[in-house]
Protein backbone atom coordinates (compact mmCIF):
# COMPACT_ATOMS: atom_id res chain seq x y z
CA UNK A 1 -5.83 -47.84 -95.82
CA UNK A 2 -5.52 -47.51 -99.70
CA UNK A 3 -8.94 -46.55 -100.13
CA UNK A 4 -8.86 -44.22 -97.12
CA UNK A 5 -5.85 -42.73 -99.01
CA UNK A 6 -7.09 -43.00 -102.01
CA UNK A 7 -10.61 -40.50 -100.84
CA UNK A 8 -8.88 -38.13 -99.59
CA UNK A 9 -6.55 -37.51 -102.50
CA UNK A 10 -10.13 -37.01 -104.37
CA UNK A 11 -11.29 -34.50 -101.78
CA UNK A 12 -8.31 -32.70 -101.82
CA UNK A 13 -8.29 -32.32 -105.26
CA UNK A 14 -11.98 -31.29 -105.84
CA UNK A 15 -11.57 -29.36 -102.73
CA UNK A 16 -9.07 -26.97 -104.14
CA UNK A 17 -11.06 -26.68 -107.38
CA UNK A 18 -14.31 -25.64 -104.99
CA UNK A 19 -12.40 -22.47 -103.72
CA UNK A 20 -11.34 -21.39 -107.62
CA UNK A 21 -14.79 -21.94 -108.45
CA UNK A 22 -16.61 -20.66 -105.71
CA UNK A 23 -18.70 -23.75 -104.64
CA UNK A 24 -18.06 -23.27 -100.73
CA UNK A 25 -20.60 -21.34 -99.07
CA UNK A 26 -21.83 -20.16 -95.70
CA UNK A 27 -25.38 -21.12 -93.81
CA UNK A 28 -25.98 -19.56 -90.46
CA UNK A 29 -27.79 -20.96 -87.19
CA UNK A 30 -29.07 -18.35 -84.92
CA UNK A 31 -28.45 -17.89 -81.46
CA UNK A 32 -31.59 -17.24 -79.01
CA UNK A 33 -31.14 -15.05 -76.15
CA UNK A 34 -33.02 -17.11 -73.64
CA UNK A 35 -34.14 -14.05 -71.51
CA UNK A 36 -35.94 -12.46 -73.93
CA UNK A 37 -36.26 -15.01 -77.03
CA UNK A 38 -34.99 -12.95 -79.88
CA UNK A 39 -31.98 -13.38 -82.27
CA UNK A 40 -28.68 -12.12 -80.57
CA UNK A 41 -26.39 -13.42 -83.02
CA UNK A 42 -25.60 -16.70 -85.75
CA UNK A 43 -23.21 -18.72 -85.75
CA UNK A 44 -22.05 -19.23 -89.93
CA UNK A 45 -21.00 -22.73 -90.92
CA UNK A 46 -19.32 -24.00 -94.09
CA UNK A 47 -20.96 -26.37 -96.50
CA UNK A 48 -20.09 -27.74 -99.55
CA UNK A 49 -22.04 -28.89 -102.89
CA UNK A 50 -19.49 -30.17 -105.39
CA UNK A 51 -20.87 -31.35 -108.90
CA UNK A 52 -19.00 -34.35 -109.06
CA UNK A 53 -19.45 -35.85 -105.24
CA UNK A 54 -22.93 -34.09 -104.57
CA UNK A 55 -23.32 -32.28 -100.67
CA UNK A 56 -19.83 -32.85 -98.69
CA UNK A 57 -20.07 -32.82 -94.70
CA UNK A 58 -17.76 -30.44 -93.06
CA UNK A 59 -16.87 -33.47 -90.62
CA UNK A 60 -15.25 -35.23 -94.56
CA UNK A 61 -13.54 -32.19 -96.09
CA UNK A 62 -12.43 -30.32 -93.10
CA UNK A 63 -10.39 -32.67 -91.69
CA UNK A 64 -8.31 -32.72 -95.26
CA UNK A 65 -8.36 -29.12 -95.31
CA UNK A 66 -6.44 -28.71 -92.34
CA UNK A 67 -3.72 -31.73 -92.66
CA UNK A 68 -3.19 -30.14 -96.47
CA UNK A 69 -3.14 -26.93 -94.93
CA UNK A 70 -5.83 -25.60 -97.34
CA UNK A 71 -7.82 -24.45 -94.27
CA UNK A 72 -6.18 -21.36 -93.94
CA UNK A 73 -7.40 -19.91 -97.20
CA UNK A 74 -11.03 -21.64 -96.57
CA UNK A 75 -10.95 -20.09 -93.34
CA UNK A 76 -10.12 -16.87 -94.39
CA UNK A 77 -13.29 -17.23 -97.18
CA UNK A 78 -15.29 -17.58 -94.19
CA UNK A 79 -14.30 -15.38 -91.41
CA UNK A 80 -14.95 -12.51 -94.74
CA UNK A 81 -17.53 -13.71 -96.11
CA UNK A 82 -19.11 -13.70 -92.46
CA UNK A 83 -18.00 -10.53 -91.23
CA UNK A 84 -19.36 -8.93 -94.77
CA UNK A 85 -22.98 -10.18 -94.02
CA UNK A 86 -23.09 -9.49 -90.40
CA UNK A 87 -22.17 -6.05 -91.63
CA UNK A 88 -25.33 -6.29 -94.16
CA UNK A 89 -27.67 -7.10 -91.20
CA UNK A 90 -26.74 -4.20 -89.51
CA UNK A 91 -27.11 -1.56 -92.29
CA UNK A 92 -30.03 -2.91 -93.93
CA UNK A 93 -31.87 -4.54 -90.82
CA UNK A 94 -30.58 -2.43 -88.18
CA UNK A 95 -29.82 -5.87 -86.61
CA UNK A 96 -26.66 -5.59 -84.24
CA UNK A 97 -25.74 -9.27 -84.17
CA UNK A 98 -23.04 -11.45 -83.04
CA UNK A 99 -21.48 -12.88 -86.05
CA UNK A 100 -19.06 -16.54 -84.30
CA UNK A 101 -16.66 -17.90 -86.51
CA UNK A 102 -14.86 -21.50 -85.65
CA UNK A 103 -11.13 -20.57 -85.87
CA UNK A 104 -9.24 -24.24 -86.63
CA UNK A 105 -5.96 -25.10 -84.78
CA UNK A 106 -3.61 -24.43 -87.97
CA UNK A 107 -5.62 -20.85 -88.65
CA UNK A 108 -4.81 -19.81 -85.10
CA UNK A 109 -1.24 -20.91 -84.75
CA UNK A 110 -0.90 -18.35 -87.92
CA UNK A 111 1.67 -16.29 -86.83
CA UNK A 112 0.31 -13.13 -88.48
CA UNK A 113 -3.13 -14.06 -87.42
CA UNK A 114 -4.22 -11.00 -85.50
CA UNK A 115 -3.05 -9.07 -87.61
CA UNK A 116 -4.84 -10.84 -90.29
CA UNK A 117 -8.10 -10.39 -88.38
CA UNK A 118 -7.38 -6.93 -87.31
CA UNK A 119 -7.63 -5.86 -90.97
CA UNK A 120 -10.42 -8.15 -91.89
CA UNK A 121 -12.19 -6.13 -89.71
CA UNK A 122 -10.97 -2.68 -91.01
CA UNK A 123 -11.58 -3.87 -94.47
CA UNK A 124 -15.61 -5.03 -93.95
CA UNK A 125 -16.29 -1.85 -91.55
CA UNK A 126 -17.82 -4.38 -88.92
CA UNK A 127 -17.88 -3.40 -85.69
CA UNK A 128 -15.23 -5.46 -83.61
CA UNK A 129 -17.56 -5.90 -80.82
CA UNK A 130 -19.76 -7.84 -82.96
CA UNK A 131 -17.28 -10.50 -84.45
CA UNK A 132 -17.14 -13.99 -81.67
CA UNK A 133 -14.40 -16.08 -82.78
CA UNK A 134 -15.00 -19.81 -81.71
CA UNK A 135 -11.93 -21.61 -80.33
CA UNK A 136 -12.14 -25.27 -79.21
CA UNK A 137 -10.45 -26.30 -76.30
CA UNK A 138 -7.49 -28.89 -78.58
CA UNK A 139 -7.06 -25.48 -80.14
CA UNK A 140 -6.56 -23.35 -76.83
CA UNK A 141 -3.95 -26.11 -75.31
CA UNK A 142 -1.74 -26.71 -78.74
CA UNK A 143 0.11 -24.21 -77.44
CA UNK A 144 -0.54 -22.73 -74.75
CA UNK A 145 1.81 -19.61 -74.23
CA UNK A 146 1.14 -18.21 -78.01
CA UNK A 147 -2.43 -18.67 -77.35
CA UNK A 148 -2.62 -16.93 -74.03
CA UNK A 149 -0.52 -14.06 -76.06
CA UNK A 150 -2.88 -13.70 -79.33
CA UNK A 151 -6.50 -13.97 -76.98
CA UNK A 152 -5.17 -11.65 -74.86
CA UNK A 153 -4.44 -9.04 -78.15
CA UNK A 154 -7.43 -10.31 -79.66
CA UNK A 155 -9.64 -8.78 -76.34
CA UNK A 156 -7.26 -5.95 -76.61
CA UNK A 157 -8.89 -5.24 -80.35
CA UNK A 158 -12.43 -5.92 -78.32
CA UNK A 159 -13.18 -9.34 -80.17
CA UNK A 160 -15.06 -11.15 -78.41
CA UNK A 161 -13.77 -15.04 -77.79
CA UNK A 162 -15.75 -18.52 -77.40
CA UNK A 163 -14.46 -21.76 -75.75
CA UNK A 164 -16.57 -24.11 -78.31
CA UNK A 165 -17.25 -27.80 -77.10
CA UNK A 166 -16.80 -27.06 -73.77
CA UNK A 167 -16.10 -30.20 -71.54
CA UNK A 168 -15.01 -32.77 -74.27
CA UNK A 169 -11.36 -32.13 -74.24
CA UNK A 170 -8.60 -31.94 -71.95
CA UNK A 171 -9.98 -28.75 -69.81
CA UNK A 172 -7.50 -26.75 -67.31
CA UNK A 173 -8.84 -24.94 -65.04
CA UNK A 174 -5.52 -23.11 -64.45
CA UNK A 175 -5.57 -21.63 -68.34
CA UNK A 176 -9.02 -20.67 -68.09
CA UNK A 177 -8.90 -18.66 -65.54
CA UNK A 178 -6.21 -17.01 -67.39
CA UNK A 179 -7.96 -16.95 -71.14
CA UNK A 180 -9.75 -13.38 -71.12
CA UNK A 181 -12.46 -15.32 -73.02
CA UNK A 182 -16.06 -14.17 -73.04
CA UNK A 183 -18.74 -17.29 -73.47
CA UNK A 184 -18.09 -20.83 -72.61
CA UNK A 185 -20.78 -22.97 -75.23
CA UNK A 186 -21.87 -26.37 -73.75
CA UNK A 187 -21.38 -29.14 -76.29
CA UNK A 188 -24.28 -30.58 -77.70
CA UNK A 189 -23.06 -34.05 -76.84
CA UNK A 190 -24.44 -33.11 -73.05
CA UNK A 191 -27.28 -30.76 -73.87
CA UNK A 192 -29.14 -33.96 -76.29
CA UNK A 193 -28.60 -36.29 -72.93
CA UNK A 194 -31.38 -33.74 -71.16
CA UNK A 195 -33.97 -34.59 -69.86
CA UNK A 196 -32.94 -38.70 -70.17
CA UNK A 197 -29.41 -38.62 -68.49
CA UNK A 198 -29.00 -37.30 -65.14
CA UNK A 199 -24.76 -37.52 -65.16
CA UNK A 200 -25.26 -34.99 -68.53
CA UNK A 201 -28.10 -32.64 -66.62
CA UNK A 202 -25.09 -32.53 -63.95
CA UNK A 203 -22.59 -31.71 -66.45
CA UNK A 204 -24.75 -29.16 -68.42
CA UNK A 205 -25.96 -27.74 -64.68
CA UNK A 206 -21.73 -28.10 -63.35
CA UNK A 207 -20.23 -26.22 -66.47
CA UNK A 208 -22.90 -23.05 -66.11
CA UNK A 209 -22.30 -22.85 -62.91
CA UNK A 210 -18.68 -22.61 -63.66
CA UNK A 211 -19.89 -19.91 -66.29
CA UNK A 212 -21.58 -18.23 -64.16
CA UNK A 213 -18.63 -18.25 -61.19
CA UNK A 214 -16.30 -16.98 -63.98
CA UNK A 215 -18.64 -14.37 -65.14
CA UNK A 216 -18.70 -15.61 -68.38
CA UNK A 217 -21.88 -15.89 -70.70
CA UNK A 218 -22.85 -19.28 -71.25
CA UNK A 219 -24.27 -20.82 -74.30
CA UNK A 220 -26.18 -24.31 -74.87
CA UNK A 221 -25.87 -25.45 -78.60
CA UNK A 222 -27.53 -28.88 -80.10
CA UNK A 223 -31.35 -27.84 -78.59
CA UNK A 224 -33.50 -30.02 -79.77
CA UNK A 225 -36.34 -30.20 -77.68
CA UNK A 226 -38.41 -28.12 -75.08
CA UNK A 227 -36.90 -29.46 -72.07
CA UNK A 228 -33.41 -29.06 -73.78
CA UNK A 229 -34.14 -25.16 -73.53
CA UNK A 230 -35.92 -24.83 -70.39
CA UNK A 231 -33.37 -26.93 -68.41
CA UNK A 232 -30.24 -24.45 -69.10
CA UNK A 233 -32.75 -21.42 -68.88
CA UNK A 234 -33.15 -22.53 -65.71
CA UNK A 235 -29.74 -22.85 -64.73
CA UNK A 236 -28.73 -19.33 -65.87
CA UNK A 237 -27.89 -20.33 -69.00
CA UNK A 238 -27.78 -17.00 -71.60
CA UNK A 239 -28.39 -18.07 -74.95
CA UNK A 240 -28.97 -21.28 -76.86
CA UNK A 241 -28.85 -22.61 -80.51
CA UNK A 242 -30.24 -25.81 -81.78
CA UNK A 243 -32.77 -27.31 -84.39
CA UNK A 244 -35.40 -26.42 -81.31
CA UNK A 245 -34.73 -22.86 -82.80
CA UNK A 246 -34.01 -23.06 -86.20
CA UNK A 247 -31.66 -25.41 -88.82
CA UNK A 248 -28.78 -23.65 -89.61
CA UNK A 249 -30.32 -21.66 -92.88
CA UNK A 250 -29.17 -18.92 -95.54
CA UNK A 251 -29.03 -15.66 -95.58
CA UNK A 252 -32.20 -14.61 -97.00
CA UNK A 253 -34.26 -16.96 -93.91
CA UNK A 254 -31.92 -15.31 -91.23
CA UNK A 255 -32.74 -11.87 -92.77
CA UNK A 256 -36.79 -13.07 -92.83
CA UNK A 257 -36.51 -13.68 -89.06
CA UNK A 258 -35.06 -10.25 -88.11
CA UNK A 259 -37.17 -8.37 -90.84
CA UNK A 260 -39.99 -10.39 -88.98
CA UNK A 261 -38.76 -9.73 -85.23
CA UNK A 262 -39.12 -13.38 -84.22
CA UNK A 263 -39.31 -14.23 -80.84
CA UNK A 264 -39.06 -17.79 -79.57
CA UNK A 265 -40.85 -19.06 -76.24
CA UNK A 266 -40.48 -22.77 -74.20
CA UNK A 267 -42.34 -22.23 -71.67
């Protein structure tokens, strides 16, 4: 317990150095509309290179960002820093893409949060349609009445809304047929049992079905492998993202794709 203590004291000290000194940074995965095979949108991740501990994974700082409640300034860093180059892609690529952020539990419960992302959005000239915020389903159910209340102004603004990690938590069906979301993603965790596991080919087929009775879109992330894309194509699933694809990358091998209108096939 002492050295468990004892690490994340370090972390949280060289964290908040990393934000004065500008060592966080974003990476983006892109998101294949299965349909057609082109880029529809990337989803921007946060990594880390600090001098003294060499590359941090988000899975070791994050979870000390939120319990110190730095994560609300790391998250703001990223939702801007996001929105700014989505805004990029569209003036200089003429590339119309769907920019999704992950939005932590202690960044949501913000009380001035929409408002906060109502004039992130005025301030980078983005286009709201084209910012996804990602919301994971311990987020959704922290609190349930303020989060029906800010998704519901949040659609209002036209943002569009993600349930990430669909299936791993404690899903209701009574609040999501009451979330005005737009795309439920299908955790990875079920998508890298295909083709191997029947029970996760079930769960991947049961929760785009439920997509698809909801009229949501429907997104398979963690594709690895051929089969892991042509299953969910199959099953009506939209769009996908996954090393099959491309490693999340930065900016300049996102921009390469769309400058080089790449198309991606699995059949």
């Amino acid at each position: 317990m002492n050295e468990r203590a004892n690490k994340r004291l370090i972390i949280e000290s060289h964290l908040r150095r990393a934000i004065e000194k500008n060592e966080l940074f974003l990476v983006y995965q892109p998101q294949v509309e299965l349909a057609t095979g082109r880029i529809v949108g990337a989803e921007a991740l946060l990594r880390w290179v600090s001098p003294e501990l060499g590359a941090m994974s988000p899975g070791e700082f994050i979870p000390v960002a939120e319990e110190t409640g730095i994560i609300q300034q790391i998250g703001d860093f990223v939702m801007e820093s996001a929105c700014r180059q989505a805004r990029r892609w569209l003036d200089d690529e003429g590339a119309s893409l769907h920019i999704a952020v992950n939005v932590s539990v202690r960044q949501f419960g913000a009380k001035q949060f929409v408002d906060n992302v109502r004039a992130l959005l005025e301030r980078t000239g983005l286009p709201v349609e084209l910012l996804e915020l990602e919301l994971t389903e311990s987020c959704i159910m922290d609190n349930v009445e303020d989060t029906l209340i800010k998704i519901r102004k949040l659609r209002e603004l036209g943002i569009r809304l993600s349930v990430d990690d669909f299936g791993t938590g404690y899903s209701s069906m009574t609040y999501l047929k009451q979330l005005p979301v737009s795309q439920l993603k299908v955790d990875q965790s079920f998508v890298r049992g295909i083709p191997e596991s029947g029970e996760d080919m079930e769960i991947v087929r049961a929760v785009l079905h439920l997509s698809q009775g909801l009229k949501l879109e429907s997104l398979a992330e963690g594709v690895e492998t051929v089969e892991q894309a042509r299953f969910p194509a199959g099953e009506g699933c939209m769009i996908a993202q996954g090393y099959y694809f491309s490693r999340p990358v930065p900016v300049d091998e996102i921009t390469a794709l769309l400058r080089g209108r790449q198309r991606y096939t699995w059949q």
